[in-house]
N, C-alpha and C. Protein backbone atom coordinates (compact mmCIF):
# COMPACT_ATOMS: atom_id res chain seq x y z
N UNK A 1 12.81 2.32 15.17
CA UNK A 1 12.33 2.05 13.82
C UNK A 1 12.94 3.08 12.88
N UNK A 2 13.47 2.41 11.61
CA UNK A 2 14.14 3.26 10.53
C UNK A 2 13.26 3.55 9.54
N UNK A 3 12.61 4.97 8.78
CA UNK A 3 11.49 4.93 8.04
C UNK A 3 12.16 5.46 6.70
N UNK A 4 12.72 4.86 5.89
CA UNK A 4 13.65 5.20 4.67
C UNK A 4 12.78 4.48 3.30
N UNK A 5 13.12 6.03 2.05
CA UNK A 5 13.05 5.66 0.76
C UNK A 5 12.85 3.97 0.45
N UNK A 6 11.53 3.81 -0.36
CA UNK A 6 12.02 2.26 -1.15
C UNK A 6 12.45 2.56 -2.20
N UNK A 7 13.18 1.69 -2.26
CA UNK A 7 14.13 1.69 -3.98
C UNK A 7 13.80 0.80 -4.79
N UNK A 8 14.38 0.58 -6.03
CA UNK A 8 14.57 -0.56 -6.93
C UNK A 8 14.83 -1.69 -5.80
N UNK A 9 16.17 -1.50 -5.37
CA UNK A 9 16.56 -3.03 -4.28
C UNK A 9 15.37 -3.54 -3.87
N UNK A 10 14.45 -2.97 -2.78
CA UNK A 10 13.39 -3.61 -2.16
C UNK A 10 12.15 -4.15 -3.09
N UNK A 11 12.56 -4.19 -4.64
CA UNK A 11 11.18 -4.39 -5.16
C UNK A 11 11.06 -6.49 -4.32
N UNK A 12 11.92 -7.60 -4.22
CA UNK A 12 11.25 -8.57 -3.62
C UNK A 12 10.78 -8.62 -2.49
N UNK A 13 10.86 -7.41 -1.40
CA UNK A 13 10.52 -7.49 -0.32
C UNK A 13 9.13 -6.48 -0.22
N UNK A 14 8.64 -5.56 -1.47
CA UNK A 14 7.54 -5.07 -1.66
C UNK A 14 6.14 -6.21 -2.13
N UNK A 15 7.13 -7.08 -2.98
CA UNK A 15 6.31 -7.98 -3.71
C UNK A 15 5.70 -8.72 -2.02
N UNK A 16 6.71 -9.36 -1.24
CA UNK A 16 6.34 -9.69 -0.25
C UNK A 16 5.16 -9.47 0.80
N UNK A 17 5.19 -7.78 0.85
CA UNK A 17 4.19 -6.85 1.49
C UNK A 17 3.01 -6.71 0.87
N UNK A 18 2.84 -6.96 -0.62
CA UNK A 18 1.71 -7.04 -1.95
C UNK A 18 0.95 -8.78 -1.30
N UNK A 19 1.87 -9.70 -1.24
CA UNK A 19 1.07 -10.52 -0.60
C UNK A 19 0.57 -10.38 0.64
N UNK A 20 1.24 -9.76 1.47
CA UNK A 20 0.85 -9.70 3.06
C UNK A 20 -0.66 -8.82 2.72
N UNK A 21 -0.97 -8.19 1.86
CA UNK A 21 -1.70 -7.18 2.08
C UNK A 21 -2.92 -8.60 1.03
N UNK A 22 -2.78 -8.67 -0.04
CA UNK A 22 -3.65 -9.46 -0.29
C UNK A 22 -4.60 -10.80 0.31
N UNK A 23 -3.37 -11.05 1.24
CA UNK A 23 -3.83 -12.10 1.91
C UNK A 23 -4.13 -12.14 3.80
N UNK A 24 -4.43 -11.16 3.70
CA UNK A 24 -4.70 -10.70 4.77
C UNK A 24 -5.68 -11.21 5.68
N UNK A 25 -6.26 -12.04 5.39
CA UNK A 25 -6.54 -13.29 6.74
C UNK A 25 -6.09 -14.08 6.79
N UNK A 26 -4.76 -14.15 6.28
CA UNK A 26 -4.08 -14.97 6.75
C UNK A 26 -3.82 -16.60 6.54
N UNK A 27 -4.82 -16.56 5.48
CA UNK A 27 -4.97 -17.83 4.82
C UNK A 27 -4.27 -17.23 3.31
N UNK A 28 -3.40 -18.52 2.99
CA UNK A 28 -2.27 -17.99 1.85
C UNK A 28 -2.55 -18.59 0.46
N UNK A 29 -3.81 -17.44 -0.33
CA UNK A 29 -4.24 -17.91 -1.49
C UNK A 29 -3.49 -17.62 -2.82
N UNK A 30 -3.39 -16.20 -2.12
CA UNK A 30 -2.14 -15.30 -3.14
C UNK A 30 -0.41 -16.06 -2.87
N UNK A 31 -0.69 -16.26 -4.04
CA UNK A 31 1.08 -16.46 -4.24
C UNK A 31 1.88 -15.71 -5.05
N UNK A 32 2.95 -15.71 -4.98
CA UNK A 32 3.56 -14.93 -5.48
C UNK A 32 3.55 -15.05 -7.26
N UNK A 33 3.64 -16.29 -7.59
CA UNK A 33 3.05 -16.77 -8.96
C UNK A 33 1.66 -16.28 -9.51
N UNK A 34 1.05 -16.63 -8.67
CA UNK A 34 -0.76 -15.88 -9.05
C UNK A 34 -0.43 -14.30 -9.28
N UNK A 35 0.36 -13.67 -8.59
CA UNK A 35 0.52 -12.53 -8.44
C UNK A 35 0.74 -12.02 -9.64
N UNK A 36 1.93 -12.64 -10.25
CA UNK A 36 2.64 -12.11 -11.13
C UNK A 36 2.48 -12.33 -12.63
N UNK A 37 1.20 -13.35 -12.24
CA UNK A 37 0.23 -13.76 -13.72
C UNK A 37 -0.81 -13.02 -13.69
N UNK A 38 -1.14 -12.39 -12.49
CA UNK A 38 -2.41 -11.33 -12.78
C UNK A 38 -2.21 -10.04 -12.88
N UNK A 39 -2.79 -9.68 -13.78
CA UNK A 39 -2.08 -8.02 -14.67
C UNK A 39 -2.60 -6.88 -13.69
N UNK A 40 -3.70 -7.06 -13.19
CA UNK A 40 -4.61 -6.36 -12.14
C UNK A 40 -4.16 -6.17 -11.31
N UNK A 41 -3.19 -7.24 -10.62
CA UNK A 41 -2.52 -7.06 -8.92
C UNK A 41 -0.84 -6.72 -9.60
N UNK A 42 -0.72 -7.20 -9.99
CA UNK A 42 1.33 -7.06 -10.53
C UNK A 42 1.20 -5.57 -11.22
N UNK A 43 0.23 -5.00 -11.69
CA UNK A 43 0.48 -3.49 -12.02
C UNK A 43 0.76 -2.34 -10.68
N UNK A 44 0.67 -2.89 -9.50
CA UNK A 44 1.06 -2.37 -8.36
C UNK A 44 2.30 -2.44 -8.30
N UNK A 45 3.37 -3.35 -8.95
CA UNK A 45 4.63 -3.39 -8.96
C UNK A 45 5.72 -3.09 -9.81
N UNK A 46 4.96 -4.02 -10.95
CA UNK A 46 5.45 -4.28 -12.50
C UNK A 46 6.04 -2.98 -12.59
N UNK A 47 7.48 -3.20 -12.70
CA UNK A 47 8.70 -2.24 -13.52
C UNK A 47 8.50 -1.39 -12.40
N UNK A 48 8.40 -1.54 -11.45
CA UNK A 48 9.37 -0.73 -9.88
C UNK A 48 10.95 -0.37 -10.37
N UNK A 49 11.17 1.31 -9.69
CA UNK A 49 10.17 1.99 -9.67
C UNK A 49 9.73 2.88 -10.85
N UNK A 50 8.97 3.34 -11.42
CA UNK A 50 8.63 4.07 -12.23
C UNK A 50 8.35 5.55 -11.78
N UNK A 51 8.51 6.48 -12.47
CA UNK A 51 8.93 7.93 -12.68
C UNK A 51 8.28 8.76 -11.31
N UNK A 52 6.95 8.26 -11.44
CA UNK A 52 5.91 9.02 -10.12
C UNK A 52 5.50 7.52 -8.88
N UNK A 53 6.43 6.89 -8.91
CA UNK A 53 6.29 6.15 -7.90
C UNK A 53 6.85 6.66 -6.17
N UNK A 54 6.31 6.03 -5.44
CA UNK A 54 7.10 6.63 -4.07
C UNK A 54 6.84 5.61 -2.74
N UNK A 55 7.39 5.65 -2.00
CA UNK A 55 7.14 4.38 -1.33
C UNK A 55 8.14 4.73 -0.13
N UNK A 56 8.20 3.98 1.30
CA UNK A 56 8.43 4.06 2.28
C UNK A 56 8.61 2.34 2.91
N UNK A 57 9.91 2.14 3.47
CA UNK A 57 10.04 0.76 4.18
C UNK A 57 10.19 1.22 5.65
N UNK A 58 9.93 0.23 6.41
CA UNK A 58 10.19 0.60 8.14
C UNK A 58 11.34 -0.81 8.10
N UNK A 59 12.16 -0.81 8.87
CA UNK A 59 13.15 -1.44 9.15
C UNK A 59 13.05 -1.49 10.65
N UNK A 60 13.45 -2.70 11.64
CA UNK A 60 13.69 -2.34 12.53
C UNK A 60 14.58 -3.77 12.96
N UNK A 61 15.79 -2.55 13.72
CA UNK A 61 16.79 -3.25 13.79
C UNK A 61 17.59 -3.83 12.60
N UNK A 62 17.49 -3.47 11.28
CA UNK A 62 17.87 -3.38 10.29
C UNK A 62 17.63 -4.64 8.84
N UNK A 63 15.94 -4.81 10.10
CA UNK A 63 15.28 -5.71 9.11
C UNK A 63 14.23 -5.27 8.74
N UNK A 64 13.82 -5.55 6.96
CA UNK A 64 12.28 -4.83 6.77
C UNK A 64 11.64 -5.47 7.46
N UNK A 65 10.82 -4.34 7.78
CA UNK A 65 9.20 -5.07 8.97
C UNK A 65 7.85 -4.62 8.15
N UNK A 66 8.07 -3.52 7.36
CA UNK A 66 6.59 -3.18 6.63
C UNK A 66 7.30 -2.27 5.51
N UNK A 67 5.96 -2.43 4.47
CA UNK A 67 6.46 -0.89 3.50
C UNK A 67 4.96 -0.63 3.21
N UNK A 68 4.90 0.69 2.53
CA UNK A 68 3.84 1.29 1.54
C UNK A 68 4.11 1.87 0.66
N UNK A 69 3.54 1.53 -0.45
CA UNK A 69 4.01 2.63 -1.54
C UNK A 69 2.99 2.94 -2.47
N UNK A 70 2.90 4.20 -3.36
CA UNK A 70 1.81 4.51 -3.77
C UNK A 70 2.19 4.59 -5.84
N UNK A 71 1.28 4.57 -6.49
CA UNK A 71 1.78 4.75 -7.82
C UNK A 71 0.49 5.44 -8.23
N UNK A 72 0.27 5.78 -9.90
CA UNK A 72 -0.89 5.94 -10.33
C UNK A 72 -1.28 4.93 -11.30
N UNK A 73 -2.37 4.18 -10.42
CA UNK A 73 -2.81 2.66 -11.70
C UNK A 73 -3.90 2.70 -12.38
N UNK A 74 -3.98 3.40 -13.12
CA UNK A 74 -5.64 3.31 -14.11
C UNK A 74 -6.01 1.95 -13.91
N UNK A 75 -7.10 1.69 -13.64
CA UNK A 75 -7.66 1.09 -13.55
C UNK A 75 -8.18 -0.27 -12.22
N UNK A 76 -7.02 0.29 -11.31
CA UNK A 76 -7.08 -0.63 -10.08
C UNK A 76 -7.70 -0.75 -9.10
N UNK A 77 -7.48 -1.37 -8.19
CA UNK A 77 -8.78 -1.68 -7.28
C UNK A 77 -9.50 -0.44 -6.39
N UNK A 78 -8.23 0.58 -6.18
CA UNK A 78 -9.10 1.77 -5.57
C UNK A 78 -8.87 3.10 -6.40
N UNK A 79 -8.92 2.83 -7.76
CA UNK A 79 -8.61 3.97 -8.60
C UNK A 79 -10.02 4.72 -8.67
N UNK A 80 -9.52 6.12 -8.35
CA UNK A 80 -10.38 7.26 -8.54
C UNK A 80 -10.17 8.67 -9.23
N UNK A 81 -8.86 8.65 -9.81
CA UNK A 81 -8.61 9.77 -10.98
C UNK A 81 -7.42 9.51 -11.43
N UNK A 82 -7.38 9.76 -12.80
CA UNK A 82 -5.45 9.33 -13.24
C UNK A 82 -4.56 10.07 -12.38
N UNK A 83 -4.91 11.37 -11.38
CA UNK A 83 -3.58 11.72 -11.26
C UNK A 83 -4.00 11.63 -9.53
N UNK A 84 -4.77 10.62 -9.10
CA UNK A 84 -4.51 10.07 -7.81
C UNK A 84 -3.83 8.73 -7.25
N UNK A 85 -2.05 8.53 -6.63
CA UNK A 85 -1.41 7.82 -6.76
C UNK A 85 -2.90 6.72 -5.63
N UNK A 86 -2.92 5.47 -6.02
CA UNK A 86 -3.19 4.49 -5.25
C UNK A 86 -2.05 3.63 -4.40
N UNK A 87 -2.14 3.56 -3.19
CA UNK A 87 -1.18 3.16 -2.48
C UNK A 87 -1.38 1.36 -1.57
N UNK A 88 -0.81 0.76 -1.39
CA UNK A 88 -0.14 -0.51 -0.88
C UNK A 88 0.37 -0.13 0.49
N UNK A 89 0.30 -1.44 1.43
CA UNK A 89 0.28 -1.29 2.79
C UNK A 89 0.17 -2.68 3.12
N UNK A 90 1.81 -3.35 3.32
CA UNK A 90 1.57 -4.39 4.46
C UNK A 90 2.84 -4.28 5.23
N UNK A 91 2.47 -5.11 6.28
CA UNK A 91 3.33 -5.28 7.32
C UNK A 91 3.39 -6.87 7.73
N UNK A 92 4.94 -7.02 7.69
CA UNK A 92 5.05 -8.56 8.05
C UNK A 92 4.48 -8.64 9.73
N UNK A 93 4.03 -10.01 9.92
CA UNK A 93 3.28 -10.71 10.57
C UNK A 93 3.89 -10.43 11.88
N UNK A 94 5.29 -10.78 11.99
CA UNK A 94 5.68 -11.00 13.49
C UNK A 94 5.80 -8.88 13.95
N UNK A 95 5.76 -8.25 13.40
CA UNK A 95 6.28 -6.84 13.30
C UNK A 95 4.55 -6.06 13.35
N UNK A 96 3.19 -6.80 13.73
CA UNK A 96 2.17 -6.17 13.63
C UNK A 96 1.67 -5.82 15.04
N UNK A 97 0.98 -4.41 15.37
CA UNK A 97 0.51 -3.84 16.94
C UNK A 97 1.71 -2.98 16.82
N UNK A 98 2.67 -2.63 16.03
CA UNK A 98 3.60 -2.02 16.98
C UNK A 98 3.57 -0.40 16.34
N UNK A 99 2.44 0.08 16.03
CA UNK A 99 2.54 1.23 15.10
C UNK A 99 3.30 1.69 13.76
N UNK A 100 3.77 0.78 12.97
CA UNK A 100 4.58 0.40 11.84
C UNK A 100 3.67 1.11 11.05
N UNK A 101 2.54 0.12 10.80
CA UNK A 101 1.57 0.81 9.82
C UNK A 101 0.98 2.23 10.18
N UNK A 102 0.78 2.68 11.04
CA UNK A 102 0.79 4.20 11.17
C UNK A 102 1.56 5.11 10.85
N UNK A 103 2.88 4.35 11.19
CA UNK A 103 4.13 5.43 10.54
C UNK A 103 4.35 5.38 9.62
N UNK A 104 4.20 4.15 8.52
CA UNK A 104 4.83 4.21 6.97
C UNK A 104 3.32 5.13 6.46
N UNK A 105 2.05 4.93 6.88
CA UNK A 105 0.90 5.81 6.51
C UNK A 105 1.25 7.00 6.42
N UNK A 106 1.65 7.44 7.50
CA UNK A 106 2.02 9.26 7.72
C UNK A 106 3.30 9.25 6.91
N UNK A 107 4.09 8.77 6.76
CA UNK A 107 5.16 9.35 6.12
C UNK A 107 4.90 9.27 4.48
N UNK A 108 4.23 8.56 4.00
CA UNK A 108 3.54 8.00 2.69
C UNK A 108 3.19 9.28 2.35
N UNK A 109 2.12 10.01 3.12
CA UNK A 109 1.46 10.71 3.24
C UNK A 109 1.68 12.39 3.37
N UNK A 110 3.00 12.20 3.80
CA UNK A 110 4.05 13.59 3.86
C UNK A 110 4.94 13.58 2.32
N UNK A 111 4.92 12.69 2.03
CA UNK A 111 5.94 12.39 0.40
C UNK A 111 5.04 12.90 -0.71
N UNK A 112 3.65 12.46 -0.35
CA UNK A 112 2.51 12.69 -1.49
C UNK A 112 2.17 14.01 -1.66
N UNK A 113 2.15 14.67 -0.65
CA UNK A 113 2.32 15.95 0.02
C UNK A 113 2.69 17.21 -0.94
N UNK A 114 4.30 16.33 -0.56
CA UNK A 114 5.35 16.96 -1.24
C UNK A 114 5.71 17.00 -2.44
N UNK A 115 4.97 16.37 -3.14
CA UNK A 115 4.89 15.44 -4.33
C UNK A 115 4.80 16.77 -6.05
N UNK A 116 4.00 17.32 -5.73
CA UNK A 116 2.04 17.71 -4.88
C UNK A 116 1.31 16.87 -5.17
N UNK A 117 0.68 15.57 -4.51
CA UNK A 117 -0.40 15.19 -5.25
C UNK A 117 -1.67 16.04 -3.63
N UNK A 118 -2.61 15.63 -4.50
CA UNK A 118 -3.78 16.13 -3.36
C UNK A 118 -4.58 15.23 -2.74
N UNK A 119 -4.28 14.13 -3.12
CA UNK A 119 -5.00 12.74 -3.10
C UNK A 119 -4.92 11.82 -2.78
N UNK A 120 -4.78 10.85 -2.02
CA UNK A 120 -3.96 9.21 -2.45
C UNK A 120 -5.32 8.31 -2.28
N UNK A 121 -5.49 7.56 -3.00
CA UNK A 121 -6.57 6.59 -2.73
C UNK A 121 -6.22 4.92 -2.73
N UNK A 122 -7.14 4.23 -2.26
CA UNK A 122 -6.28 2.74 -2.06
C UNK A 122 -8.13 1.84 -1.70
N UNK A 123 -7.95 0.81 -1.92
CA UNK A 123 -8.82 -0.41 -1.56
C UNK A 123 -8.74 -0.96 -0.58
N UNK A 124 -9.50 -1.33 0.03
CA UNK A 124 -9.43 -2.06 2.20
C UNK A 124 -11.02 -2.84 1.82
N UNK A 125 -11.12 -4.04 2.14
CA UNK A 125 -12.13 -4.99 1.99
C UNK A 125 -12.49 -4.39 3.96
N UNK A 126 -13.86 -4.20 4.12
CA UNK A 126 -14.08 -3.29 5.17
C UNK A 126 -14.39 -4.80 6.59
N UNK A 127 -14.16 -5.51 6.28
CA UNK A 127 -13.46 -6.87 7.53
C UNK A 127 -11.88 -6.90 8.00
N UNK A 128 -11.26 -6.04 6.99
CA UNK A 128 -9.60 -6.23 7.48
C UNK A 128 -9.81 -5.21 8.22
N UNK A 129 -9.07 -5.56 9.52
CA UNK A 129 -8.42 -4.59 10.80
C UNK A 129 -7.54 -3.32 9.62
N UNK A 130 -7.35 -3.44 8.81
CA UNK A 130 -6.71 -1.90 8.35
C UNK A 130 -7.31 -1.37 7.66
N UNK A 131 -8.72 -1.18 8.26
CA UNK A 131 -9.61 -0.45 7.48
C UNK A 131 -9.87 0.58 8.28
N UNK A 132 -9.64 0.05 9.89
CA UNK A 132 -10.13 1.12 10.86
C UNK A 132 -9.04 2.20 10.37
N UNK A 133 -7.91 1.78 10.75
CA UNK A 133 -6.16 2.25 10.48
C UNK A 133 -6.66 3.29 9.49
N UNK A 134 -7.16 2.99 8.08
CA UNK A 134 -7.45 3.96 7.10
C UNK A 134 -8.40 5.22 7.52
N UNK A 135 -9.79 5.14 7.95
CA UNK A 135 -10.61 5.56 8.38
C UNK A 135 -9.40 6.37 9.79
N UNK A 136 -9.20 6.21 10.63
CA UNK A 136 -8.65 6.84 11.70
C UNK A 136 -7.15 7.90 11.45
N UNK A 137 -6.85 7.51 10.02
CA UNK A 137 -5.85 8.54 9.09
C UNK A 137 -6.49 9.42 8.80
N UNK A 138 -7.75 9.48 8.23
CA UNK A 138 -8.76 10.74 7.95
C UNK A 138 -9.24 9.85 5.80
N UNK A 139 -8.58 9.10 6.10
CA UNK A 139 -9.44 8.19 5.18
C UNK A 139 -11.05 8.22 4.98
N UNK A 140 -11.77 8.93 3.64
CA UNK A 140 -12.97 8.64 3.34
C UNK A 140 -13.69 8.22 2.43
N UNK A 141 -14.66 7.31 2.81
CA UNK A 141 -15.51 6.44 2.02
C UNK A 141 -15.95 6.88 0.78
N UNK A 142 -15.37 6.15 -0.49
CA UNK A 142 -15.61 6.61 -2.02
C UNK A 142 -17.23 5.56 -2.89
N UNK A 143 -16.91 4.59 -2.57
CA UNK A 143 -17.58 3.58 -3.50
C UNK A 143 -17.36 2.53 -2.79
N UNK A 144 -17.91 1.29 -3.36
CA UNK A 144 -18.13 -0.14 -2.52
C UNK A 144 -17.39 -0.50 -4.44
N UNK A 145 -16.19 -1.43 -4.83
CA UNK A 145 -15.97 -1.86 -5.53
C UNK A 145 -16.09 -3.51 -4.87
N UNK A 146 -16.58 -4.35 -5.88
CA UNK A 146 -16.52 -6.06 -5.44
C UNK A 146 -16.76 -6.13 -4.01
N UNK A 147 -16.24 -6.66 -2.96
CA UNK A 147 -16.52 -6.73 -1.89
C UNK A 147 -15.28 -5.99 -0.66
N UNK A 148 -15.08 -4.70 -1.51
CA UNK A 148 -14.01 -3.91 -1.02
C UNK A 148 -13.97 -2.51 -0.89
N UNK A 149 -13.70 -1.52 -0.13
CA UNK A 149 -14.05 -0.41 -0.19
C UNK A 149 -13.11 0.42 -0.75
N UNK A 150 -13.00 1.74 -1.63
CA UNK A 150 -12.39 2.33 -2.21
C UNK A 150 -12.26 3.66 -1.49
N UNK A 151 -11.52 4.03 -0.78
CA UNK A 151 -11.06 5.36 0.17
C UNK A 151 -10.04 6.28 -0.48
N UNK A 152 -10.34 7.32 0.12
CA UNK A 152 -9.85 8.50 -0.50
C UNK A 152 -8.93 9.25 0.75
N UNK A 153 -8.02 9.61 0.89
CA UNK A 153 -7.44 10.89 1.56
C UNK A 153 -7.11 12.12 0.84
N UNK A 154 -7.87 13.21 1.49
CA UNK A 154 -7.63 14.46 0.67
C UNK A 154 -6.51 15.01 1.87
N UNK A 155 -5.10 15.41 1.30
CA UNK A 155 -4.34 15.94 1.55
C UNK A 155 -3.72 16.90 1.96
C-alpha cells in the first residue's frame, strides 16, 4: 500500500470517498448531484484544495483504494472550534478489512500533528462499523448532533 499527499488531481476521486462515507450502508441515496447541491456536505470539498487543507490517498497497486482528508468547516457536521480541521474517511468497497482505514487515520493524524493543529474532529452516525475504528484511534465522545456522533481526537 502507497500512502501519498492528496492533491488538486484527486479532488473526483475524494468526491467519490465523500459518497462512500455518506452512504455508508450501502444503500445509494447520496449522489453525487445531491452532493453538490447541498452546501452542508460539498463544503467538505468545494474549491479543493484550500490553504489549510490536508489529506492522504492509499493506493494499492497503483489504484486509489481510500482517502481522508481534513479541512476547517464552520459549521459542519462534527464542528467543534474554528481552528479544529474536521476530517472525511472512506474507503472503496472492494479495498475494505484490509487496514486502509487505519493507515490513512494515522497518517491524517501525523500531518495534523505537524500542522500544529491539536485537534481533529469529524461525525460517525454510532451504527457505522467506523465508529469503533474512531473510538479505537483514541477518538472521544463530544455531543450527539441529529442522529450522529461528533468525536474529537486530542493530538
Amino acid at each position: 500500500m502507497l500512502l501519498r499527499p492528496a492533491t488538486a488531481d484527486d479532488l473526483d476521486f475524494l468526491a467519490a470517498m465523500l459518497l462512500e462515507a455518506c452512504n455508508w450502508t450501502g444503500e445509494n441515496w447520496f449522489t453525487l448531484e445531491k452532493a453538490r447541491a447541498d452546501d452542508k456536505v460539498w463544503r467538505y470539498l468545494d474549491g479543493w484544495p484550500q490553504a489549510d487543507d490536508f489529506g492522504v490517498i492509499a493506493e494499492i497497486d497503483g489504484t486509489p483504494a481510500g482517502a481522508t482528508w481534513a479541512r476547517l468547516v464552520p459549521g459542519g457536521y462534527g464542528y467543534v472550534a474554528d481552528d479544529v480541521p474536521e476530517l472525511t474517511l472512506g474507503v472503496a468497497p472492494a479495498y475494505r478489512r484490509r487496514g486502509i482505514a487505519r493507515a490513512l487515520l494515522t497518517t491524517l493524524a501525523d500531518t495534523a500533528r505537524a500542522a500544529p493543529y491539536r485537534r481533529l474532529s469529524l461525525s460517525v452516525d454510532p451504527n457505522n462499523p467506523a465508529a469503533a475504528l474512531y473510538r479505537s484511534a483514541g477518538f472521544k465522545f463530544v455531543e450527539i448532533n441529529g442522529t450522529s456522533e461528533t468525536l474529537v481526537l486530542n493530538l
